[in-house]
Protein backbone atom coordinates (compact mmCIF):
# COMPACT_ATOMS: atom_id res chain seq x y z
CA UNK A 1 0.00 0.00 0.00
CA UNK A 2 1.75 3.09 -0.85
CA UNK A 3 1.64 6.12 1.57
CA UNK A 4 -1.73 8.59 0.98
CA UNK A 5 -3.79 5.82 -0.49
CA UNK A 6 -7.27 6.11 1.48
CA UNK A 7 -8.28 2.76 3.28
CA UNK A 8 -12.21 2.29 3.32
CA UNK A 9 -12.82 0.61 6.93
CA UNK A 10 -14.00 0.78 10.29
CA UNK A 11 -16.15 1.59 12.99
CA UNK A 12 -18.39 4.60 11.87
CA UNK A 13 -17.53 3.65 8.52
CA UNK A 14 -14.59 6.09 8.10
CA UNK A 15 -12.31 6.38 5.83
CA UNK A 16 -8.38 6.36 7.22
CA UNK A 17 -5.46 7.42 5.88
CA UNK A 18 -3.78 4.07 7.00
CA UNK A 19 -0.40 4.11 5.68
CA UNK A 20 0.05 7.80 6.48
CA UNK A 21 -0.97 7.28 9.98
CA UNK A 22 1.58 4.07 9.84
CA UNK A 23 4.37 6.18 8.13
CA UNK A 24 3.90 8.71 10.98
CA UNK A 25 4.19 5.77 13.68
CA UNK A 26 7.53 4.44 12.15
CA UNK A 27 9.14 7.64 12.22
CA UNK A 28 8.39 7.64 15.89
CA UNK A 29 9.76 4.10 16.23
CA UNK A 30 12.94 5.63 14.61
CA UNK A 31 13.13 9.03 16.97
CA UNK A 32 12.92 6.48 20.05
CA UNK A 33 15.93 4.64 18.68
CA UNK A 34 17.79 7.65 18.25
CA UNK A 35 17.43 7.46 14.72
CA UNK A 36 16.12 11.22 14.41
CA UNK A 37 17.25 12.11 10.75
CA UNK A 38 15.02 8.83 9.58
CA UNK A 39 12.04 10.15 11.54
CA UNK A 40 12.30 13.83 10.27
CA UNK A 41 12.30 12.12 6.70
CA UNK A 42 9.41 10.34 7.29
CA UNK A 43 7.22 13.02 9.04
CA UNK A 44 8.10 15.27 5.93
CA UNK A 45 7.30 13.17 3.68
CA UNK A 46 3.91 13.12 4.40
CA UNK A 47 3.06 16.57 4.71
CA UNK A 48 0.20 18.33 2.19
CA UNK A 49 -1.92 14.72 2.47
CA UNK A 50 -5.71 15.30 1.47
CA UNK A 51 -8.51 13.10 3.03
CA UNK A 52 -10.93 12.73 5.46
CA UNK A 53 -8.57 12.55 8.66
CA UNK A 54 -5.86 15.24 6.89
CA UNK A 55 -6.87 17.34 9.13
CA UNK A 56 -5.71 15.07 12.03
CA UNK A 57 -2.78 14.11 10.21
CA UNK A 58 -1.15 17.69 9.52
CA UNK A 59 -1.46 18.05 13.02
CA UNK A 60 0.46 15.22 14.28
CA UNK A 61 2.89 15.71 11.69
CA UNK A 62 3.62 19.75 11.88
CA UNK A 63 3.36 19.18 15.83
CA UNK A 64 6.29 16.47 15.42
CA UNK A 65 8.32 19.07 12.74
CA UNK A 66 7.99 22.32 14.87
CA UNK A 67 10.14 22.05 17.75
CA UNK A 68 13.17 20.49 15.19
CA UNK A 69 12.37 23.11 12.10
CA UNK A 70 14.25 26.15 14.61
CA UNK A 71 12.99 29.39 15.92
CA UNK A 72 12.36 30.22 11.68
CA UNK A 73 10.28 26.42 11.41
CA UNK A 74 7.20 28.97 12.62
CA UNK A 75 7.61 30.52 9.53
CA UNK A 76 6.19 27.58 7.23
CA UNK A 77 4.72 25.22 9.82
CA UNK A 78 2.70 27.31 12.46
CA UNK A 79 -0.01 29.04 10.60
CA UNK A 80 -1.17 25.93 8.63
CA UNK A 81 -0.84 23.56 12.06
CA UNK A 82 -3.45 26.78 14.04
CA UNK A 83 -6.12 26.11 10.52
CA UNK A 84 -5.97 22.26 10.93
CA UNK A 85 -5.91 22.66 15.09
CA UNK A 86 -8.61 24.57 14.92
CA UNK A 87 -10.36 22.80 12.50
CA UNK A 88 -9.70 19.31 14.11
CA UNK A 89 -10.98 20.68 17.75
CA UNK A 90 -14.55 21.45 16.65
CA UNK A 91 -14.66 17.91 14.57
CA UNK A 92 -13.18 16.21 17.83
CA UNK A 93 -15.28 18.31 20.99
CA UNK A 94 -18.21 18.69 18.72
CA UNK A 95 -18.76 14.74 19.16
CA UNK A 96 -17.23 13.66 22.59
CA UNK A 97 -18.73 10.68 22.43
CA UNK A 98 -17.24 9.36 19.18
CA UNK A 99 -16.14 5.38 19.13
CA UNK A 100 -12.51 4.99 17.84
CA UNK A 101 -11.19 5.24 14.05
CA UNK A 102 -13.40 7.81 13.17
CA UNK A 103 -12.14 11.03 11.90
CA UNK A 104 -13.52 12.87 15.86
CA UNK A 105 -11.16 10.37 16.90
CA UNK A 106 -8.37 10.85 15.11
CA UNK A 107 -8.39 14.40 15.55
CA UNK A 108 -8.76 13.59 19.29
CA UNK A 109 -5.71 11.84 19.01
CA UNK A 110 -3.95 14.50 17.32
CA UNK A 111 -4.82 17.03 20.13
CA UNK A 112 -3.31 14.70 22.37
CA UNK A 113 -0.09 14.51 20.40
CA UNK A 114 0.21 18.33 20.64
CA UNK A 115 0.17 18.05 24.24
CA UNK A 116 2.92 15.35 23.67
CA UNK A 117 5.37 16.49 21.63
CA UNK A 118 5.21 20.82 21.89
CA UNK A 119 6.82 22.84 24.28
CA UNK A 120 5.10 23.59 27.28
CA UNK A 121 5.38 27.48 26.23
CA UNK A 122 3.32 26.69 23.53
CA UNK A 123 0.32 25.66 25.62
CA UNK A 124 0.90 21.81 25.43
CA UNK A 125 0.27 20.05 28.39
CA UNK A 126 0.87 16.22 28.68
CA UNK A 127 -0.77 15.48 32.01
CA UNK A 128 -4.39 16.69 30.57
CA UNK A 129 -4.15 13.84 27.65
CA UNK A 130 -5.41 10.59 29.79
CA UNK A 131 -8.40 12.11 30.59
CA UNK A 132 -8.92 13.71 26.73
CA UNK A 133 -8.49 10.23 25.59
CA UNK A 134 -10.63 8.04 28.12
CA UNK A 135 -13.27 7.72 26.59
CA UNK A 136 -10.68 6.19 23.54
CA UNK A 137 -9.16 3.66 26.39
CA UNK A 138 -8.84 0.07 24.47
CA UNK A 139 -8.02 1.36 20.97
CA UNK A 140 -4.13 1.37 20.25
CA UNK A 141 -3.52 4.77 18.84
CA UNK A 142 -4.92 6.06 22.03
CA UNK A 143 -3.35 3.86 24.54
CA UNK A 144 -0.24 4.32 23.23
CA UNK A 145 -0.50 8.31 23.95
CA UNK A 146 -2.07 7.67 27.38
CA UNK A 147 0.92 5.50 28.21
CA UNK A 148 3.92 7.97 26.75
CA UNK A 149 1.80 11.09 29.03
CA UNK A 150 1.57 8.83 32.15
CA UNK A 151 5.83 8.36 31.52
CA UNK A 152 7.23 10.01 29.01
CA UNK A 153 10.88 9.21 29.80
CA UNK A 154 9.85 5.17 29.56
CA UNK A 155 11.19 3.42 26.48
CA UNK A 156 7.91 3.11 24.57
CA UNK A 157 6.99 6.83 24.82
CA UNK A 158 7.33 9.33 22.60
CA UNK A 159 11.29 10.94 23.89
CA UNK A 160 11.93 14.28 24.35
CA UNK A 161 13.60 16.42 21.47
CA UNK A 162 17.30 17.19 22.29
CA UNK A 163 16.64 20.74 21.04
CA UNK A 164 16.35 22.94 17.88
CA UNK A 165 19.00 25.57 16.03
CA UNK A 166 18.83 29.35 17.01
CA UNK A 167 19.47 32.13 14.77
CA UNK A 168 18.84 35.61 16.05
CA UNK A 169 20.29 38.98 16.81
CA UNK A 170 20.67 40.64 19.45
CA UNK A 171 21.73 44.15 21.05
CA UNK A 172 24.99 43.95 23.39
CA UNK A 173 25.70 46.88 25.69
CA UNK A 174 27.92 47.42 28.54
CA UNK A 175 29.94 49.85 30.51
CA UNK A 176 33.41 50.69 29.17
CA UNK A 177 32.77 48.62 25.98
CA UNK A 178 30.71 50.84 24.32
CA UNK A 179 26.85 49.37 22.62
CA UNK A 180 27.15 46.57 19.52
CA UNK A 181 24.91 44.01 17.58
CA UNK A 182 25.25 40.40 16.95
CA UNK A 183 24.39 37.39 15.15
CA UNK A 184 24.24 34.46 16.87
CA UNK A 185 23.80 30.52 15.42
CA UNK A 186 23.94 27.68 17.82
CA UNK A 187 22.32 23.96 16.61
CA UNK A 188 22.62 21.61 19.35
CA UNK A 189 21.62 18.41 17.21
CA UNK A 190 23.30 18.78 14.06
CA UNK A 191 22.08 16.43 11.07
CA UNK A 192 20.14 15.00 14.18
CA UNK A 193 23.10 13.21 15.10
CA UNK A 194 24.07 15.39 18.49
CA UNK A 195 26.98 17.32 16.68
CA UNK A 196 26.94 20.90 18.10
CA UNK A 197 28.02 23.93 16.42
CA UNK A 198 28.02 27.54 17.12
CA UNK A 199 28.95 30.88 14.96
CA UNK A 200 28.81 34.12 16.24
CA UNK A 201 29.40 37.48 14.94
CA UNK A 202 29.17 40.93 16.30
CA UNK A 203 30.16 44.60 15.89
CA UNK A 204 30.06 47.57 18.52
CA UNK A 205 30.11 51.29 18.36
CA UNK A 206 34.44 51.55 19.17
CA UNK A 207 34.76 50.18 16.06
CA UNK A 208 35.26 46.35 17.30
CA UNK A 209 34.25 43.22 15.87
CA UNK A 210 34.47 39.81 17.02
CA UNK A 211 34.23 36.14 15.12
CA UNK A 212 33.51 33.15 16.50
CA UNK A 213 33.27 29.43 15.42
CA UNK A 214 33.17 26.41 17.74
CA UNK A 215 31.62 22.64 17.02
CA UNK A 216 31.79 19.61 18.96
CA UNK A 217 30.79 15.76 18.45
CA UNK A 218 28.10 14.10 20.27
CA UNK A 219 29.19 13.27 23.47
CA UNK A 220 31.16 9.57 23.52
CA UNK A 221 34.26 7.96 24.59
CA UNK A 222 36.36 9.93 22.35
CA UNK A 223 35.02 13.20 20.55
CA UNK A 224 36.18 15.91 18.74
CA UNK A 225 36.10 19.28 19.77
CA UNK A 226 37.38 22.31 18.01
CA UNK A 227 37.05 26.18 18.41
CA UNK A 228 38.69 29.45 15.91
CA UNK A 229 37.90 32.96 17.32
CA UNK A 230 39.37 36.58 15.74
CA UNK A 231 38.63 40.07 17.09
CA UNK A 232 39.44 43.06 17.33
CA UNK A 233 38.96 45.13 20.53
CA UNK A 234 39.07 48.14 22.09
CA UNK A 235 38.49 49.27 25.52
CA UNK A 236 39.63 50.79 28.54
CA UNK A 237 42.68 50.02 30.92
CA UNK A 238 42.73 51.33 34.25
CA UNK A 239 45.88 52.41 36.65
CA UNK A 240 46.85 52.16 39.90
CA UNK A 241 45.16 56.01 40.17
CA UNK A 242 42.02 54.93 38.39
CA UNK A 243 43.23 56.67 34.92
CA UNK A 244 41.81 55.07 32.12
CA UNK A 245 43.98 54.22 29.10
CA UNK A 246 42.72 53.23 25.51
CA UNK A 247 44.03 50.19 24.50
CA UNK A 248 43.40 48.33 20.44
CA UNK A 249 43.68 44.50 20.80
CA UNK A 250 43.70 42.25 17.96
CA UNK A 251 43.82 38.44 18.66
CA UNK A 252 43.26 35.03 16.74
CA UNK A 253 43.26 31.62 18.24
CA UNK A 254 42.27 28.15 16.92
CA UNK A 255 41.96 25.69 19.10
CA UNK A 256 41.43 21.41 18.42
CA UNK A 257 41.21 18.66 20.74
CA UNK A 258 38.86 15.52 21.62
CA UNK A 259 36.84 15.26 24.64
CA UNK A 260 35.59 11.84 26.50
CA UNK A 261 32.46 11.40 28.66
CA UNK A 262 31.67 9.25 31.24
CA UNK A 263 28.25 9.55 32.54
CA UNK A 264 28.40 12.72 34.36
CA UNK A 265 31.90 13.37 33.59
CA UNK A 266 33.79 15.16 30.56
CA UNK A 267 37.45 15.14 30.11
CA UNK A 268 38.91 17.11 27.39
CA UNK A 269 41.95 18.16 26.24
CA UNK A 270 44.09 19.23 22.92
CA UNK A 271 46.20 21.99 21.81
CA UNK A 272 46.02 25.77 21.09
CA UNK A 273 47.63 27.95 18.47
CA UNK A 274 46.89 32.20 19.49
CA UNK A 275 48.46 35.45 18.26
CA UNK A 276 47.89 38.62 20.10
CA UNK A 277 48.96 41.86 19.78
CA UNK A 278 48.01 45.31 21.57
CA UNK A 279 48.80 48.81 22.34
CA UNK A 280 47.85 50.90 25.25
CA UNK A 281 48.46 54.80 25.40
CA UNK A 282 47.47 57.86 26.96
CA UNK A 283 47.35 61.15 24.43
CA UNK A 284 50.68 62.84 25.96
CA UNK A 285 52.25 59.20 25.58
CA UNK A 286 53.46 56.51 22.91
CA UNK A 287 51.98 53.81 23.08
CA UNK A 288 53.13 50.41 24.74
CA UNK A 289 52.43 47.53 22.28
CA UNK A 290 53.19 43.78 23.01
CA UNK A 291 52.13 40.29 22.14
CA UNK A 292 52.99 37.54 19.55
CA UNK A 293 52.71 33.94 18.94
CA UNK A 294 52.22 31.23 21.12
CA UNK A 295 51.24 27.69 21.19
CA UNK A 296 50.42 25.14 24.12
CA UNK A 297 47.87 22.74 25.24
CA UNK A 298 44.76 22.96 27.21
CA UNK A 299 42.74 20.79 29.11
CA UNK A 300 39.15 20.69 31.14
CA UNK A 301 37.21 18.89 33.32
CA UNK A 302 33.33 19.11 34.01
CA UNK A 303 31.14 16.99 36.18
CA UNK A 304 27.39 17.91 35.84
CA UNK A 305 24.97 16.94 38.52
CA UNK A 306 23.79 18.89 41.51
CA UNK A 307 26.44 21.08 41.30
CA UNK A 308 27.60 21.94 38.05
CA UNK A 309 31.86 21.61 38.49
CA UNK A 310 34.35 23.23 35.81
CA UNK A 311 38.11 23.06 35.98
CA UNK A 312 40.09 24.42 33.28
CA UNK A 313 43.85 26.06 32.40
CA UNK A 314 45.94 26.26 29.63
CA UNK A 315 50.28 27.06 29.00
CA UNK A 316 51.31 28.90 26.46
CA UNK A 317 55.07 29.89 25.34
CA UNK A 318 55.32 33.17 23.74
CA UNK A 319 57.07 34.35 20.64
CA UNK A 320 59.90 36.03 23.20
CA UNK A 321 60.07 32.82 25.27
CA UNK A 322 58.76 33.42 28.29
CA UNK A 323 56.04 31.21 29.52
CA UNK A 324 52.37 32.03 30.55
CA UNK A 325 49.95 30.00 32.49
CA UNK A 326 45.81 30.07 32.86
CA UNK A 327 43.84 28.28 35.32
CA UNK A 328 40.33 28.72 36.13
CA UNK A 329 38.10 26.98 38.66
CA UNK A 330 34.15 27.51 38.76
CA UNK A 331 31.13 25.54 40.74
CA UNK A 332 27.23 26.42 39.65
CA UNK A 333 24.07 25.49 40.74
CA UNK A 334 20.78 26.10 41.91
CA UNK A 335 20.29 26.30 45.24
CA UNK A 336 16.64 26.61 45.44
CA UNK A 337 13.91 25.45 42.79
CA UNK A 338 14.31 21.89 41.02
CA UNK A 339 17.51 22.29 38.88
CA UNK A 340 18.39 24.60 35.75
CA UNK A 341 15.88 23.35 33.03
CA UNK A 342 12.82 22.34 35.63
CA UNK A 343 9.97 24.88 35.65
CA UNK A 344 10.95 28.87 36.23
CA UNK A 345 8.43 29.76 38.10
CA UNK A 346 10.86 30.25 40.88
CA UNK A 347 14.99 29.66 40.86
CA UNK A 348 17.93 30.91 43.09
CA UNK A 349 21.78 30.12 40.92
CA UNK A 350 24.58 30.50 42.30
CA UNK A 351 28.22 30.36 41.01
CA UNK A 352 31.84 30.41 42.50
CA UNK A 353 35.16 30.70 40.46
CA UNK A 354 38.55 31.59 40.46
CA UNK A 355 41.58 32.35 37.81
CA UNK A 356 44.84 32.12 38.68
CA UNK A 357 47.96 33.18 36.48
CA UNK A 358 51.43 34.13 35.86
CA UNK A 359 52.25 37.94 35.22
CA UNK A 360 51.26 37.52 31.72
CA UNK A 361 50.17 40.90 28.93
CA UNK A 362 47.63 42.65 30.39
CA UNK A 363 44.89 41.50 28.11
CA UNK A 364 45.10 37.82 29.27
CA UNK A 365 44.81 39.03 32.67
CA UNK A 366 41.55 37.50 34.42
CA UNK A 367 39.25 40.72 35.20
CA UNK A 368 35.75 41.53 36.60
CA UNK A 369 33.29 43.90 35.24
CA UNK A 370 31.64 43.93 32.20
CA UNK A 371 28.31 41.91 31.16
CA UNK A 372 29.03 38.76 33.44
CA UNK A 373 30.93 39.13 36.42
CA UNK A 374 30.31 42.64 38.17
CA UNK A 375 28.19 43.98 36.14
CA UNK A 376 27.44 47.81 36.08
CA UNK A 377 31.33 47.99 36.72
CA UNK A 378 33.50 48.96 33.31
CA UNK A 379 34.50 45.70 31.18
CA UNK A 380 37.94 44.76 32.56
CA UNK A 381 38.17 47.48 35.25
CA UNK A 382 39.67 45.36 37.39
CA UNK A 383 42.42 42.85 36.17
CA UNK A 384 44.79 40.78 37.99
CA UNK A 385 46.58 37.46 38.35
CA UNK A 386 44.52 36.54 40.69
CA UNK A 387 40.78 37.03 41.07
CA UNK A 388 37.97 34.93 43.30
CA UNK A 389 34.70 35.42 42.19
CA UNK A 390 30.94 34.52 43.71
CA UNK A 391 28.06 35.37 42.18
CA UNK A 392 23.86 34.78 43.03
CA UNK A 393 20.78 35.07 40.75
CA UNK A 394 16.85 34.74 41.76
CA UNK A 395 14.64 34.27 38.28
CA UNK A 396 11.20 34.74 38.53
CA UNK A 397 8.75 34.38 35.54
CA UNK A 398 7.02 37.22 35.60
CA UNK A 399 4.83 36.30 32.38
CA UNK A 400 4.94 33.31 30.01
CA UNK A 401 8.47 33.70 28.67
CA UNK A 402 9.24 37.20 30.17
CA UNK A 403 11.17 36.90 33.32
CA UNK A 404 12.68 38.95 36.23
CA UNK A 405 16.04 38.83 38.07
CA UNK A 406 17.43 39.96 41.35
CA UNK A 407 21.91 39.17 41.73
CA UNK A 408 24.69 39.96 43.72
CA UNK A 409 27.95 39.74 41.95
CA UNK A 410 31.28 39.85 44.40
CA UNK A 411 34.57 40.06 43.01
CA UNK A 412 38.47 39.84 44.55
CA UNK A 413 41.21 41.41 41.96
CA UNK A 414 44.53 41.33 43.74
CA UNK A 415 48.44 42.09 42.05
CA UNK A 416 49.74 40.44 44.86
CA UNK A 417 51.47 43.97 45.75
CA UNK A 418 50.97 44.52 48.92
CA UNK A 419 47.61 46.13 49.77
CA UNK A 420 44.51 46.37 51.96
CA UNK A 421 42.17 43.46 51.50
CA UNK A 422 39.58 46.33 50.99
CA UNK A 423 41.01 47.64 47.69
CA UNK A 424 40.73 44.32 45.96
CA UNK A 425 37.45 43.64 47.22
CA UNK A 426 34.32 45.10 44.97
CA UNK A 427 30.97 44.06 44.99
CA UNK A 428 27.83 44.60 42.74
CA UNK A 429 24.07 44.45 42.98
CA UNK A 430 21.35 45.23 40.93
CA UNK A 431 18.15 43.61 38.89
CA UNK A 432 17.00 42.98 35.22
CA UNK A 433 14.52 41.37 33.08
CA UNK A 434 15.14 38.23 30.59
CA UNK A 435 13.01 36.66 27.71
CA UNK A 436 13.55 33.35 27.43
CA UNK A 437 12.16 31.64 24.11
CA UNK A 438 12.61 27.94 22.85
CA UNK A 439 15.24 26.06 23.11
CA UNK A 440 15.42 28.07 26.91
CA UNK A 441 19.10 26.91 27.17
CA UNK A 442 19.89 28.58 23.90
CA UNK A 443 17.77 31.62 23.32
CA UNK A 444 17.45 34.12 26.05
CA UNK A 445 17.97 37.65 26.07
CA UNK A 446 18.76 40.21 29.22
CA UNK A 447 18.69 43.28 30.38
CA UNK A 448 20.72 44.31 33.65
CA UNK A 449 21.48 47.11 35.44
CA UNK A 450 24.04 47.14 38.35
CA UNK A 451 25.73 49.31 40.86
CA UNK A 452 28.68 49.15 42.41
CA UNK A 453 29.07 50.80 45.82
CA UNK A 454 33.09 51.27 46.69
CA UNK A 455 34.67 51.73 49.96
CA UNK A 456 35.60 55.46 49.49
CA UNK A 457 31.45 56.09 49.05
CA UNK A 458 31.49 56.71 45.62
CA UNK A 459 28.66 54.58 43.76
CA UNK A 460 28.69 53.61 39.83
CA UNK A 461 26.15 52.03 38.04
CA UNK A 462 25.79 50.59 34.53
CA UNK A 463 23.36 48.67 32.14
CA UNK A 464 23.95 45.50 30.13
CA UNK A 465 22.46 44.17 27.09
CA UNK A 466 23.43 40.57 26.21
CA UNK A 467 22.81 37.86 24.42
CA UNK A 468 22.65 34.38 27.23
CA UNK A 469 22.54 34.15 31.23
CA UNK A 470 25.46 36.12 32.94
CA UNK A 471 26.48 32.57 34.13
């Protein structure tokens, strides 16, 4: 029987699109097996079906399409899925009572795989389908739904998605580092195998621009991982008397390596190729320029559970020959709600990190301020080769996929010169709002605004614009 070819059967004396419906099922056989690229090819295939059940069928497939088609899919699939929705919901509620394989049930059915396999932003909600679909208890295209809402992580339900590709823009603005655009593209399941890539692009108003490019394998004994950035910079550099000094930084780096995973563990490890170069001046000064080549390895580790825990350095040798060392330590997690992807309603995050390194150029220096750590402080006004961070968040939905936040960002900057505690010590506090759109671990955008009380009584503030969670 070949796909589309109406079947003249059944109870009510209906007429089913059999092999569509069956196409449709084997496609979900494949996503559980992990075989997602099979299952996207069947679900397509079928789309623009006529008949009496098309309605029911466009649903279930354009439901199964949406949240792997991206944040664009909308575009193409979401207008014809509300016509057939809204279609299929006054064939299916205008006869409740209707006995199974008729077209009321089938579009029944399809309501029920809505609340299965869309985002619970979209209005789906998979706890209300067992009692939709009583009345249908006994027939298999029913049970099978009841069963994957009652468990949906069990083998024979219908799995989650892993997530969908981004593209978007967004505004980036901070203190000291001027206001910009970018262009972000990040697709966590490429070719629906689990590759990942990233590309990012951006431009601000100092006349900087940064490129970015990173992709790694699906997570596995032995996986590649690989990263190239360029940029070129230009900020502020702060002295010992809090006079600022323009500085123009150009770097390039490529970066290759493989990575291993062990349940909650990821090692990973490679090598590094950078060049650097910058120069720093004040008007009534030349300027002081340094950098050049270096290569070394790198390595991480991460362990993801409760606590979310990062450990990560790098050596480099530069082009003169002197040597110069990274480290960086950092623990996250939520402290109070049910984990970072678990319902918003109500979330406290916390983070702590340190960097430690040699006395290396200025602009590798580990700093705070700027859109993450600090914030409403200057990017990089405070640098050091040693800093100890801590940092706390409380999100709030406010309204479906508009969000507030409440932090307290703490940093410690030391030289190791000799000094009071109190001068290294700086603190920041302050509240914004986020909008966080499907995939949530991929597409949210905030708005900050921080102050920074210091110990002589003088208070700045700033606002940030970025693209992702501070942390």
């Amino acid at each position: 029987m070949e796909p589309g070819e109406p079947v003249a059967d059944h109870a009510g004396g209906s007429t089913v699109l059999e092999a569509d419906v069956e196409q449709i099922e084997r496609g979900d056989a494949a996503w559980v097996r992990g075989e997602r690229a099979l299952a996207v090819r069947n679900w397509r295939g079928l789309l623009g079906r006529t008949g009496s059940v098309a309605d029911a069928v466009d649903v279930m497939l354009r439901v199964r399409l949406l949240p792997v088609s991206g944040n664009l899919g909308p575009l193409w699939l979401e207008r014809p899925l509300d016509n057939a929705m809204g279609r299929c919901a006054d064939l299916a509620y205008g006869d409740p009572g209707a006995g199974p394989d008729t077209p009321a049930a089938w579009c029944r059915v399809a309501m029920a795989d809505y609340d299965l396999w869309m985002p619970t932003i979209a209005g789906a909600d998979p706890t209300r389908v067992p009692a939709d679909l009583a009345t249908l208890a006994g027939w298999a295209p029913a049970d099978q739904r009841i069963a994957a809402a009652a468990g949906r992580a069990a083998a024979s339900g219908l799995n989650p998605f892993p997530g969908s590709w981004v593209l978007g823009w967004g505004l980036s603005v901070a203190p000291g580092s001027g206001a910009g655009v970018g262009l972000h593209f990040m697709h966590p399941d490429l070719g629906f195998r689990g590759d990942r890539l990233g590309l990012d692009g951006a431009v601000d108003t100092l006349g900087g621009f940064a490129l970015g490019a990173s992709f790694s394998q699906r997570p596995s004994h032995l996986a590649l991982v690989a990263r190239a950035t360029g940029a070129n910079l230009r900020g502020a550099v702060w002295g010992d008397d809090d006079a600022a000094a323009v500085y123009a930084w150009q770097t390039a780096q490529v970066a290759a390596g493989f990575s291993s995973t062990l349940g909650r563990l990821v090692l990973a490890g490679g090598g590094e190729g950078r060049w650097d170069h910058a120069s720093v001046g004040l008007i009534d000064r030349p300027p002081n320029t340094g950098g050049g080549f270096a290569l070394g390895p790198w390595a991480s580790l991460r362990w993801s559970g409760p606590l979310d825990v990062r450990v990560g350095g790098e050596v480099n040798g530069t082009q003169a020959g002197a040597g110069f060392a990274l480290g960086s330590a950092s623990v996250r997690g939520a402290i109070v709600g049910r984990g970072e992807h678990a319902d918003r309603a109500g979330q406290a995050v916390a983070r702590v990190l340190g960097e430690v390194s040699t006395d290396g150029p200025f602009f590798r220096l580990p700093s705070a301020g700027g859109s993450t750590l600090l914030r409403g402080a200057p990017s990089g006004r405070f640098r050091g080769p040693l800093l100890a961070g801590a940092q706390v968040e409380y999100r709030h939905v406010i309204y479906g996929p508009v969000g507030g936040v409440a932090f307290v960002d703490g940093a410690w900057v030391s030289d190791r010169a000799p000094s009071p505690f109190r001068d290294d010590a700086h603190v920041s506090f302050g509240a914004g709002v986020r909008l966080v759109l499907p995939p949530a671990d991929l597409n949210t955008t905030r708005i900050d605004v921080g102050v920074v009380p210091a110990f002589d009584g003088t208070v700045t503030w700033g606002v940030v614009v970025a693209w992702g969670e501070a942390f």
